[in-house]
Protein backbone atom coordinates (compact mmCIF):
# COMPACT_ATOMS: atom_id res chain seq x y z
CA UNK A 1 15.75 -3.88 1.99
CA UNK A 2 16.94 -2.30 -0.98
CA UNK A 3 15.40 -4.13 -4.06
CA UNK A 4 18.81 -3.88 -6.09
CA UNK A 5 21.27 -5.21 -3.82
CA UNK A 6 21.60 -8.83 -3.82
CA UNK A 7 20.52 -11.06 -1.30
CA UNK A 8 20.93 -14.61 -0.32
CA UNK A 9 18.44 -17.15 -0.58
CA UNK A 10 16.13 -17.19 2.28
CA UNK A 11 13.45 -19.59 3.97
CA UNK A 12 10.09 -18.07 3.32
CA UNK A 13 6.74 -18.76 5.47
CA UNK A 14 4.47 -20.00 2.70
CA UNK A 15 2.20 -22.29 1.81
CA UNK A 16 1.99 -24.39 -1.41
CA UNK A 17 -1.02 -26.14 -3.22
CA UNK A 18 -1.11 -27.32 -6.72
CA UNK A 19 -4.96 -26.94 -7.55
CA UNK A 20 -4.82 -29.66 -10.53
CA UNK A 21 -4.52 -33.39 -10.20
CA UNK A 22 -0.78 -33.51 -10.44
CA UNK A 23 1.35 -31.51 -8.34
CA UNK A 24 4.52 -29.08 -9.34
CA UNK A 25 4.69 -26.75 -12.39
CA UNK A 26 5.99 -27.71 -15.81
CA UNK A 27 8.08 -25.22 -16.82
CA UNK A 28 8.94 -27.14 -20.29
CA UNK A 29 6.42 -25.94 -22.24
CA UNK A 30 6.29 -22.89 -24.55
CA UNK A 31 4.83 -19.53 -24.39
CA UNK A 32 2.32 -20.85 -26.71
CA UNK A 33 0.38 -24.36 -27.70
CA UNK A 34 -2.37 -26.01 -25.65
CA UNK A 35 -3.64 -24.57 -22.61
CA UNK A 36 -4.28 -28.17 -20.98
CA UNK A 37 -0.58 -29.03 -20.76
CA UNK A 38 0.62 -25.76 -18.94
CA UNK A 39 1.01 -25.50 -15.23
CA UNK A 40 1.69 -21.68 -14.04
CA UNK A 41 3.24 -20.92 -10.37
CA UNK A 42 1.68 -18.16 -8.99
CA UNK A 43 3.45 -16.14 -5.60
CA UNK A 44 0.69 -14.71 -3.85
CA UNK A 45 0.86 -12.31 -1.27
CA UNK A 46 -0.46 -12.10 1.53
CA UNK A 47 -3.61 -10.31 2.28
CA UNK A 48 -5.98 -12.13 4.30
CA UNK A 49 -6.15 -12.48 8.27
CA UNK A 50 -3.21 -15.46 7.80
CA UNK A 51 -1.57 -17.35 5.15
CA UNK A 52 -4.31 -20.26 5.35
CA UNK A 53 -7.06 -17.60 4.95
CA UNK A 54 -5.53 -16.83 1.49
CA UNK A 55 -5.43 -20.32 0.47
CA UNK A 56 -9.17 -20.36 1.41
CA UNK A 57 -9.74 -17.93 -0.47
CA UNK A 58 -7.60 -18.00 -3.38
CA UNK A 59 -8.36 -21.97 -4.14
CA UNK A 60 -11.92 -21.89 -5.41
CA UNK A 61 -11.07 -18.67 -7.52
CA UNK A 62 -8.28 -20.55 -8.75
CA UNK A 63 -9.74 -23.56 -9.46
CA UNK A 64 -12.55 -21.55 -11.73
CA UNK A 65 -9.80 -20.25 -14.13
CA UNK A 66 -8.72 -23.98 -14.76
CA UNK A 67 -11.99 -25.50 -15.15
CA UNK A 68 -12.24 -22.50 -18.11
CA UNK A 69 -9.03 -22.34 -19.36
CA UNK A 70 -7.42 -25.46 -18.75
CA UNK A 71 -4.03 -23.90 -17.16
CA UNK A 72 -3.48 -25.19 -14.47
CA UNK A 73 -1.98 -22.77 -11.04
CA UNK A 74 0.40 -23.52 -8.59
CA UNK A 75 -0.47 -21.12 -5.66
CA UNK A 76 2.62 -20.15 -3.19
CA UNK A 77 1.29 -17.39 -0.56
CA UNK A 78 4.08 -15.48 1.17
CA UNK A 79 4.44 -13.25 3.74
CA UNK A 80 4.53 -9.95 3.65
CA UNK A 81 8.09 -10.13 5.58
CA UNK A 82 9.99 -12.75 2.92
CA UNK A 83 8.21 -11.62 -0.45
CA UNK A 84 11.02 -9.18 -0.95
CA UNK A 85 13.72 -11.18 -0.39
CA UNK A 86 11.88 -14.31 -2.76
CA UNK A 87 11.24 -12.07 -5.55
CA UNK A 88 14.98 -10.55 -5.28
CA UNK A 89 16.21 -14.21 -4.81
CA UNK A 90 13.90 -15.18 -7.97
CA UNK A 91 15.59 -12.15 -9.96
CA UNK A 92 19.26 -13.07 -9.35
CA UNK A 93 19.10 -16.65 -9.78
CA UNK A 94 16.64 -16.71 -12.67
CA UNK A 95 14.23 -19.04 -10.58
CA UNK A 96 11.56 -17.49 -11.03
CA UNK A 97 7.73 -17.89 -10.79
CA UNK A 98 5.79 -17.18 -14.10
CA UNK A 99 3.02 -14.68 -11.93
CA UNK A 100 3.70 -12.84 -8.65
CA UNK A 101 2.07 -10.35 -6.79
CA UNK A 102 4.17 -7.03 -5.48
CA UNK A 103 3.49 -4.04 -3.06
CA UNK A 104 2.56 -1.30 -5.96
CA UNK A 105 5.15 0.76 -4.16
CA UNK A 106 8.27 -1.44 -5.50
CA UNK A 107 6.95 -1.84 -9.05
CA UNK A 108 9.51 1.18 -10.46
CA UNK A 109 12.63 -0.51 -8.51
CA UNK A 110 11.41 -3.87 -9.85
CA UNK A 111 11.12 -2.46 -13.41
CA UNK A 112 14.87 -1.30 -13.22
CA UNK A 113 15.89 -4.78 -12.83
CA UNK A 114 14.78 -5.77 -16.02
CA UNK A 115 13.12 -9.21 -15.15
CA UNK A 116 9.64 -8.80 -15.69
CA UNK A 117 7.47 -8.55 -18.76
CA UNK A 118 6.10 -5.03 -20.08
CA UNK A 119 2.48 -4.39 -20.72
CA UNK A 120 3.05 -3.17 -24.00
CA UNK A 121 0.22 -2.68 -26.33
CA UNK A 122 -0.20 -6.64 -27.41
CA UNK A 123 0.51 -7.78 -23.60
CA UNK A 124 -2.24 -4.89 -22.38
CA UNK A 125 -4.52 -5.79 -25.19
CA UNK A 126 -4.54 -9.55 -23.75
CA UNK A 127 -5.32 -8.34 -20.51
CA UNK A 128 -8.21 -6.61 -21.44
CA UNK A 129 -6.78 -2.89 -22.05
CA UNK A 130 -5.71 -0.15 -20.47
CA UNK A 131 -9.06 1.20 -20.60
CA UNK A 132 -10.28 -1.51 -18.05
CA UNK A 133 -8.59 0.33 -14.83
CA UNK A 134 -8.58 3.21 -12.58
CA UNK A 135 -5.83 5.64 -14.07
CA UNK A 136 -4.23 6.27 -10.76
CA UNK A 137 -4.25 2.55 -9.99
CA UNK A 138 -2.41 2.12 -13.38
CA UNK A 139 0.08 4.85 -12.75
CA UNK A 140 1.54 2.83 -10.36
CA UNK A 141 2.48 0.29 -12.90
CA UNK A 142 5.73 1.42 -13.45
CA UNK A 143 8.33 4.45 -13.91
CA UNK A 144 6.04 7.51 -16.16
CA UNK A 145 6.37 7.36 -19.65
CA UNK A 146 7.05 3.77 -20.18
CA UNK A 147 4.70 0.75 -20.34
CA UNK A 148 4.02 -0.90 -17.37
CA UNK A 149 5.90 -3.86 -15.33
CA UNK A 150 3.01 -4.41 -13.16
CA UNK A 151 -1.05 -3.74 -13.27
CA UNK A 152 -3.84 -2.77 -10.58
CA UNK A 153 -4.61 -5.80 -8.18
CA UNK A 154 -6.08 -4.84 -5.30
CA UNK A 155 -6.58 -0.97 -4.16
CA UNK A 156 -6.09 0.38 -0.43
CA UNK A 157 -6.54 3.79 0.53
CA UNK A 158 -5.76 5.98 3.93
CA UNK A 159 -8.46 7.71 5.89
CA UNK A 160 -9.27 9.56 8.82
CA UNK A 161 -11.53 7.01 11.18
CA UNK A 162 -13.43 9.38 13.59
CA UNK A 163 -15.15 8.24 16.46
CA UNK A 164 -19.21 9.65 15.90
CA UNK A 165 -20.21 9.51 20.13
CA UNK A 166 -17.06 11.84 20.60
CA UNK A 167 -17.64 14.34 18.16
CA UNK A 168 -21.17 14.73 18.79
CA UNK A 169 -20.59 15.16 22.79
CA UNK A 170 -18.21 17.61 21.70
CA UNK A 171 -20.20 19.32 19.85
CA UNK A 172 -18.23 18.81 16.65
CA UNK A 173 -18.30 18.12 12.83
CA UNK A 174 -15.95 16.06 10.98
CA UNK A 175 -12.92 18.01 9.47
CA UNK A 176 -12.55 18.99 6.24
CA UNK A 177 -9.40 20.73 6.32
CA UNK A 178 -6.25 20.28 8.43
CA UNK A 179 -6.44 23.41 11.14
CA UNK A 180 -10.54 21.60 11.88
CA UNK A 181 -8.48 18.24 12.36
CA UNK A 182 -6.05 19.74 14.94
CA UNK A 183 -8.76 21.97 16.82
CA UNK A 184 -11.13 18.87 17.17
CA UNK A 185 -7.80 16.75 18.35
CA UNK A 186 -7.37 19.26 20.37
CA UNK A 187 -10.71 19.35 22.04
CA UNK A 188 -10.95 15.54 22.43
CA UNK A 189 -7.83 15.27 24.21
CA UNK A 190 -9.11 14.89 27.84
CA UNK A 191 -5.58 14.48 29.95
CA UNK A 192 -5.54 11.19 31.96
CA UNK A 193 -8.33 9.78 29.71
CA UNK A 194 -8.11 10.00 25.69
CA UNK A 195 -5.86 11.48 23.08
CA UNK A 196 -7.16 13.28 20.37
CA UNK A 197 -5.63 11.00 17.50
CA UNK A 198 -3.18 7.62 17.61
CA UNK A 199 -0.41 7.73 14.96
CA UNK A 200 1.94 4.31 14.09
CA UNK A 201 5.14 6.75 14.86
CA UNK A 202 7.42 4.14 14.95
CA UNK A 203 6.48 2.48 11.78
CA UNK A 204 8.96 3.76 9.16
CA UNK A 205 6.53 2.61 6.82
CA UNK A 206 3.71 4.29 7.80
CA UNK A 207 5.77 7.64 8.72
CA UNK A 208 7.57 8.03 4.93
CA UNK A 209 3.59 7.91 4.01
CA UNK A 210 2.22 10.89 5.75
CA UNK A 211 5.88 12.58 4.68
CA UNK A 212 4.72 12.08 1.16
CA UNK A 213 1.37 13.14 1.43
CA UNK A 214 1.80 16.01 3.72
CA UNK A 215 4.23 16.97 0.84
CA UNK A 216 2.11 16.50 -1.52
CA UNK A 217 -0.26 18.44 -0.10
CA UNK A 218 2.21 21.26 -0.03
CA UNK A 219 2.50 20.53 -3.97
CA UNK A 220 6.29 19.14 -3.23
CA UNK A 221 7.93 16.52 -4.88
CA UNK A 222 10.51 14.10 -3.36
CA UNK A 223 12.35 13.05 -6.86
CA UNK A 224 13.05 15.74 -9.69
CA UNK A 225 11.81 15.23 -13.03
CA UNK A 226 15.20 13.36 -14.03
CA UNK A 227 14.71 10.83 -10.22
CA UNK A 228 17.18 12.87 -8.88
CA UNK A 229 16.39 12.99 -4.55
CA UNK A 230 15.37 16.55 -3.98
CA UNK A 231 13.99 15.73 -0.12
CA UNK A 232 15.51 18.98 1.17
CA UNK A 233 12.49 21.27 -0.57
CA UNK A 234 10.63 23.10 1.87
CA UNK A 235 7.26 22.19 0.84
CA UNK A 236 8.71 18.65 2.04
CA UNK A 237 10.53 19.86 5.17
CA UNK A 238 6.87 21.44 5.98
CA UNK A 239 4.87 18.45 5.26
CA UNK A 240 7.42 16.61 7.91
CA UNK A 241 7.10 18.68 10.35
CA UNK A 242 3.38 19.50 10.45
CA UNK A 243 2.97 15.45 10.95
CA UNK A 244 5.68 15.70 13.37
CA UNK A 245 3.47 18.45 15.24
CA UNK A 246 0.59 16.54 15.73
CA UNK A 247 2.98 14.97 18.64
CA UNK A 248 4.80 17.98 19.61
CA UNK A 249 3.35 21.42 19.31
CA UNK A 250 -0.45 20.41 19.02
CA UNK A 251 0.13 17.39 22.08
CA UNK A 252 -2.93 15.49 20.02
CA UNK A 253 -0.73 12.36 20.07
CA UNK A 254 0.19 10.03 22.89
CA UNK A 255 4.16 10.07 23.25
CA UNK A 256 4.56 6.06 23.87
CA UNK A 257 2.96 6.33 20.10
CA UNK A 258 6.72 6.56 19.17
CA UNK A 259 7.54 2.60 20.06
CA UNK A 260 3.86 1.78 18.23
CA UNK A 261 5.78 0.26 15.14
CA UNK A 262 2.95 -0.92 12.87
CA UNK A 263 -0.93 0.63 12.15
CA UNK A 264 -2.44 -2.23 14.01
CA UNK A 265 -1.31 -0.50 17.43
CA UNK A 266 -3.31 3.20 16.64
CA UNK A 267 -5.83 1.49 15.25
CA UNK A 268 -6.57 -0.90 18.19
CA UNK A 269 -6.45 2.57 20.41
CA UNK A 270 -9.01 3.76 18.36
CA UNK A 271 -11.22 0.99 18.35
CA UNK A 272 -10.90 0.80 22.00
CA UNK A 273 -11.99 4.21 22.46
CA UNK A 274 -8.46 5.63 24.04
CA UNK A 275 -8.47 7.92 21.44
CA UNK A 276 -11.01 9.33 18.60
CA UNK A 277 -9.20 9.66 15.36
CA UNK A 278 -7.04 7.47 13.25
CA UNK A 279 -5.69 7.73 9.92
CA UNK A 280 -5.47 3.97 8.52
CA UNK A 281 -5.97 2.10 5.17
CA UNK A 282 -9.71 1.32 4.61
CA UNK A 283 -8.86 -2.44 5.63
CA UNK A 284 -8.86 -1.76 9.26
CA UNK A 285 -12.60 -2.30 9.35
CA UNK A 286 -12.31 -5.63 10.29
CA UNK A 287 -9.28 -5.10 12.97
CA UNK A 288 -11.99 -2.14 14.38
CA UNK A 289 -14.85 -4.50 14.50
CA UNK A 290 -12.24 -6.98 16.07
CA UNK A 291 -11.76 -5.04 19.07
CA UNK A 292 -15.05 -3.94 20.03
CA UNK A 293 -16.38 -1.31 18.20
CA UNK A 294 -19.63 -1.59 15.89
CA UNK A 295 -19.33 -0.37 12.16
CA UNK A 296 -21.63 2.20 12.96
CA UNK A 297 -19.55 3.82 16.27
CA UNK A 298 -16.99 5.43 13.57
CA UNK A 299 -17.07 7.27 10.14
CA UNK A 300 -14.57 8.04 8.13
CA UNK A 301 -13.60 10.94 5.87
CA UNK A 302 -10.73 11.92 3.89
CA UNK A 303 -7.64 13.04 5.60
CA UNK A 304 -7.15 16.63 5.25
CA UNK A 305 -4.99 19.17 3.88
CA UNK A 306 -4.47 22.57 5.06
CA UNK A 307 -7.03 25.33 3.75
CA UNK A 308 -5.42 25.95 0.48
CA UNK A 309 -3.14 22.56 -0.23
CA UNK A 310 -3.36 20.37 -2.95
CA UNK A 311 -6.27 17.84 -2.02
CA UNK A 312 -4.35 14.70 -1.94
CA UNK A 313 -5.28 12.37 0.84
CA UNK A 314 -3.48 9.01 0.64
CA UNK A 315 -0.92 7.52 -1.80
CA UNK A 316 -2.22 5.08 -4.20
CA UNK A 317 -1.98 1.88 -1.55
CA UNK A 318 -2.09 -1.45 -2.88
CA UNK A 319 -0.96 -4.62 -4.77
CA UNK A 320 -0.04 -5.23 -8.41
CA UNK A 321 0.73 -8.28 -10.55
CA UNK A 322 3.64 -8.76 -12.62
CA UNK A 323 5.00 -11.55 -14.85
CA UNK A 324 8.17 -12.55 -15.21
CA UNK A 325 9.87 -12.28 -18.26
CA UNK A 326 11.68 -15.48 -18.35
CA UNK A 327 8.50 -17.39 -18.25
CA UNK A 328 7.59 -20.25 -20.83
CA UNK A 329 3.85 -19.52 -20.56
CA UNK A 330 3.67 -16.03 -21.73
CA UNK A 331 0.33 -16.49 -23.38
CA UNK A 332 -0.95 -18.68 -20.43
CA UNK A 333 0.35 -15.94 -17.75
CA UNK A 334 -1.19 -13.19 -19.71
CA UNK A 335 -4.59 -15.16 -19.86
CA UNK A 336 -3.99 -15.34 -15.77
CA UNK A 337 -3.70 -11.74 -15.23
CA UNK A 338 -6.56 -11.16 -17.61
CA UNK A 339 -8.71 -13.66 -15.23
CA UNK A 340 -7.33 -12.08 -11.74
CA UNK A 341 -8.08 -8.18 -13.07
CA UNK A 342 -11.87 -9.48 -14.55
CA UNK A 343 -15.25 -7.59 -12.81
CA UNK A 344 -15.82 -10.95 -11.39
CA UNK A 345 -13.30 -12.03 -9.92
CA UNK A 346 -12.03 -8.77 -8.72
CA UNK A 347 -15.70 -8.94 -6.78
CA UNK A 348 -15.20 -11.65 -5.34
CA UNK A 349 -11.55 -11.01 -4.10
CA UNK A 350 -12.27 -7.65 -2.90
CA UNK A 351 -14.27 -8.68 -0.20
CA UNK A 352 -12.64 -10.89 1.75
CA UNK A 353 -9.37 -9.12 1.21
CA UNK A 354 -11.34 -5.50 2.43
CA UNK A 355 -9.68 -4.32 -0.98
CA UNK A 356 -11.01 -1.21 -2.77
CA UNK A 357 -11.61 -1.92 -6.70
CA UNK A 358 -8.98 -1.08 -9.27
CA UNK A 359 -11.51 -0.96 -12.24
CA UNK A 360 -13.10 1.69 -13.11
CA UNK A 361 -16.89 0.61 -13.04
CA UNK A 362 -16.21 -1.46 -10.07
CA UNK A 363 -18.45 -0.87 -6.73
CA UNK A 364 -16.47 -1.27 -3.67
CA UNK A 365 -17.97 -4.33 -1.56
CA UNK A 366 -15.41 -4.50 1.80
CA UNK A 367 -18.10 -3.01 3.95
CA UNK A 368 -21.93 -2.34 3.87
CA UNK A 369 -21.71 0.92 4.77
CA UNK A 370 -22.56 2.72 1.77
CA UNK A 371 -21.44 6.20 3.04
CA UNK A 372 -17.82 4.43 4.22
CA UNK A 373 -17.52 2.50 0.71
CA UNK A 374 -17.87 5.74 -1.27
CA UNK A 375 -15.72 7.52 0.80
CA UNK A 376 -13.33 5.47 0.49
CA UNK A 377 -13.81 4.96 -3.19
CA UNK A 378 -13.60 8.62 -4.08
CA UNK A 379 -10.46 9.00 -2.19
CA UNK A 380 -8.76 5.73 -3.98
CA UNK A 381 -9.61 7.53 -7.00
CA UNK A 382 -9.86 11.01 -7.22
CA UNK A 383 -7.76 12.40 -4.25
CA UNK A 384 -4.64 9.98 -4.26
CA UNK A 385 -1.16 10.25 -5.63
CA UNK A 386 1.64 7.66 -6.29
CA UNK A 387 4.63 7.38 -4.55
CA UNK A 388 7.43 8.43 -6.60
CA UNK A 389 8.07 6.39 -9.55
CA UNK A 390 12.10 5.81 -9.79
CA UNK A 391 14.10 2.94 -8.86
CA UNK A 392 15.21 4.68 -5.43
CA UNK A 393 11.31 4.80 -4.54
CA UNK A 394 12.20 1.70 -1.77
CA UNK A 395 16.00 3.80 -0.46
CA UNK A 396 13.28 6.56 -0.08
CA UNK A 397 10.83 4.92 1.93
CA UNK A 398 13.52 3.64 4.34
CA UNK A 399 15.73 6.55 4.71
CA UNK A 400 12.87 9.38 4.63
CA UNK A 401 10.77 7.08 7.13
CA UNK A 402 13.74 5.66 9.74
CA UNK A 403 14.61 9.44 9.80
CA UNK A 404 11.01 10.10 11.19
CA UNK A 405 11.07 7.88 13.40
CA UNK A 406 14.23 8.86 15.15
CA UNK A 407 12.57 12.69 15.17
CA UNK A 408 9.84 11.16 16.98
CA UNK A 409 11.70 9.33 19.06
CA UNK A 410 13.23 12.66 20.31
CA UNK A 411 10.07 14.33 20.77
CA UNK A 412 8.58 11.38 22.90
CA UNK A 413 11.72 11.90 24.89
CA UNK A 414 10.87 15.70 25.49
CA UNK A 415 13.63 16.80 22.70
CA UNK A 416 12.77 19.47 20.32
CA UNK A 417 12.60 19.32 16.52
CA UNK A 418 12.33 22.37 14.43
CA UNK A 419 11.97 22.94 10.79
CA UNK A 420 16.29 23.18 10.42
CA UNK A 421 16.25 19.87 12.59
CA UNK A 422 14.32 18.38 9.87
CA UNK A 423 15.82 19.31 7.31
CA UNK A 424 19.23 18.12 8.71
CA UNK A 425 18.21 14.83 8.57
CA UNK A 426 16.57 14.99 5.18
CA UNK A 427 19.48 16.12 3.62
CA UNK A 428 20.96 13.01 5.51
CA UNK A 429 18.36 10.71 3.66
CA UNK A 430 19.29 12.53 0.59
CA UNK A 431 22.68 12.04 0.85
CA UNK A 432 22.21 8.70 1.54
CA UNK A 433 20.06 7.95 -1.17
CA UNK A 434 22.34 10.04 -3.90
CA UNK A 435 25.63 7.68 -3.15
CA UNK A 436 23.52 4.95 -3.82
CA UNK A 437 22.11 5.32 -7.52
């Protein structure tokens, strides 16, 4: 969905609780006066194993920030398939709730709209400061060069899950560089019994991701310095096709991986043991242990660039929290995101919801494996890169990834794509994108 256009209204799954005494939020007061008589609404997303796991969560964190403050929170959690369409709905008709959450990934399209408060130097002060989070975390705040629509919530990052008991009966280490990835794929790819690697091919989603960082690993940009599409570059047209490869000309890849249309599919392969690598956000731990495997059957290290490329190895994954800028509790809102991006209570969110800290200090608590957490850590914040900061960022991700997964589609078929191929349908995406700004 393209955050710009304008949608209807829609039905959301969600649930609503009003953690004080009475229920509903009073949207009469002002942005200032007496905490006690302000109620905020607050659209959370969803990021626990189901709606009423967030409520479980979120309630007693929730509840803390009234007892000290005196503000009281009505909590909405929404699905990850309606929060675009509420917050666009909430935009257009100016119904808006006073704190939401968003994918980091929209906050440059969401800025363009012009609906939600900056974190200018007094709004950042109130928060806490600038100071307070990771920079790449922060980066994804908004479009570079202006002050921030969004801040740091909760940080995910990719990396390559490797099954130990395979690599050691194949004599092999863990890669550090993208040729060692293939060659191992290659070697654990036993015909009739297990693939080398599982990818989500049919997930445009998680496709347009590896086309980023595969570019970015070939130092390529998707935007120019002015937002302008540029997709066509051949450090991009590389980066797409080497992914592609891992399917084609390295056969590392099941072909049916071309219908698996979201990360939960490779990553249940790999906890099954049908294949021994997977590149996945650090919170499939708990969909690994789910299926079988024991934390201590896989390790994880980052994903790898080619000998030579730029060391990036995931985009900076995760949620962000904005405030609207109609709200009548600016002060109270502020005080809110203040609470939500404290040492504390980022501790004890990060756990359940397997996120990775977005402060700088922080120590990562979604697993007990040490090794695992600082892995995971060092990639989040050292060896990640946003996705492009412009308001086409979300006609990118669809166009760039639906184009993937139509080249993959072919492949699975037995079709051939080569490096003009894929830059054919770039240039489509391009195109595409262009008519639209």
């Amino acid at each position: 969905m393209r955050l710009r256009s304008l949608v209807a209204a829609v039905a959301a799954t969600a649930i609503g609780i009003s953690l004080a005494a009475c229920g509903g939020g009073d949207k009469n007061g002002s942005s200032g006066g007496s905490s006690g008589d302000q109620t905020l609404t607050y659209w959370a997303s969803n990021q626990g194993t189901s709606l009423d796991n967030d409520k479980e969560v979120l309630t007693p964190v929730l509840k803390k920030f009234t007892d000290e403050t005196g503000i009281k929170v009505n909590l909405e959690v929404i699905g990850w398939n309606d929060l675009q369409t509420r917050i666009q709905t909430a935009i257009t008709s100016g119904q808006a709730p006073d704190v939401v959450n968003i994918g980091n990934t929209w906050a440059a399209s969401l800025q363009a709209t012009d609906a939600f408060l900056p974190f200018d130097g007094d709004a950042m002060t109130a928060i806490g400061g600038k100071d307070k989070f990771v920079p790449t975390a922060l980066a994804t705040g908004g479009k570079e060069g202006t002050d921030p629509t969004s801040v740091p919530l909760y940080g995910l990052a990719y990396g390559l899950y490797y099954n130990k008991a395979m690599f050691a009966a194949a004599g092999l280490q863990p890669p550090k560089t993208w040729e060692e990835m293939v060659t191992a794929a290659k070697k654990l790819t036993i015909p009739g019994k297990q693939w080398g690697m599982a990818l989500a091919a049919g997930s445009y989603t998680e496709n347009v991701h590896f086309a980023f960082i595969n570019a970015a690993q070939n130092k390529a940009d998707w935007f120019s310095a002015d937002g302008k599409p540029a997709f066509t570059a051949d450090g991009n047209v590389q980066g797409v096709l080497r992914y592609l490869d891992l399917m084609q000309q390295d056969k590392v890849a099941n072909p049916s991986n071309a219908q698996y249309d979201n990360g939960t599919k490779s990553v249940n392969d790999f906890a099954t043991k049908k294949v021994a690598m997977v590149i996945n956000q650090n919170n499939a731990d708990s969909s690994i242990v789910a299926n079988g495997m024991k934390a201590g059957e896989y390790g994880v290290v980052p994903f790898p660039a080619p000998a030579g490329g730029e060391q990036v190895a995931s985009h900076v994954a995760g949620i962000n929290l904005s405030v609207f800028k109609n709200t009548k509790h600016k002060d109270a809102a502020l005080k809110f995101v203040k609470y939500m991006t404290d040492a504390t209570t980022q501790s004890t969110l990060d756990k359940p919801f397997s996120a990775l800290p977005v402060l700088k200090d922080a120590k990562p608590n979604f697993t007990t494996d040490a090794t695992e957490a600082a892995t995971f850590q060092d990639i989040y914040n050292t060896k990640s890169k946003p996705l492009p900061l412009v308001p086409a960022e979300d006609q990118f991700e669809s166009t760039v990834g639906k184009a993937m997964n139509t080249m993959f589609a072919k492949i699975a078929t037995g079709g051939t794509v080569s490096a003009d191929d894929v830059k054919a349908a770039l240039k489509t995406a391009e195109d595409q994108v262009a008519a639209s700004s």
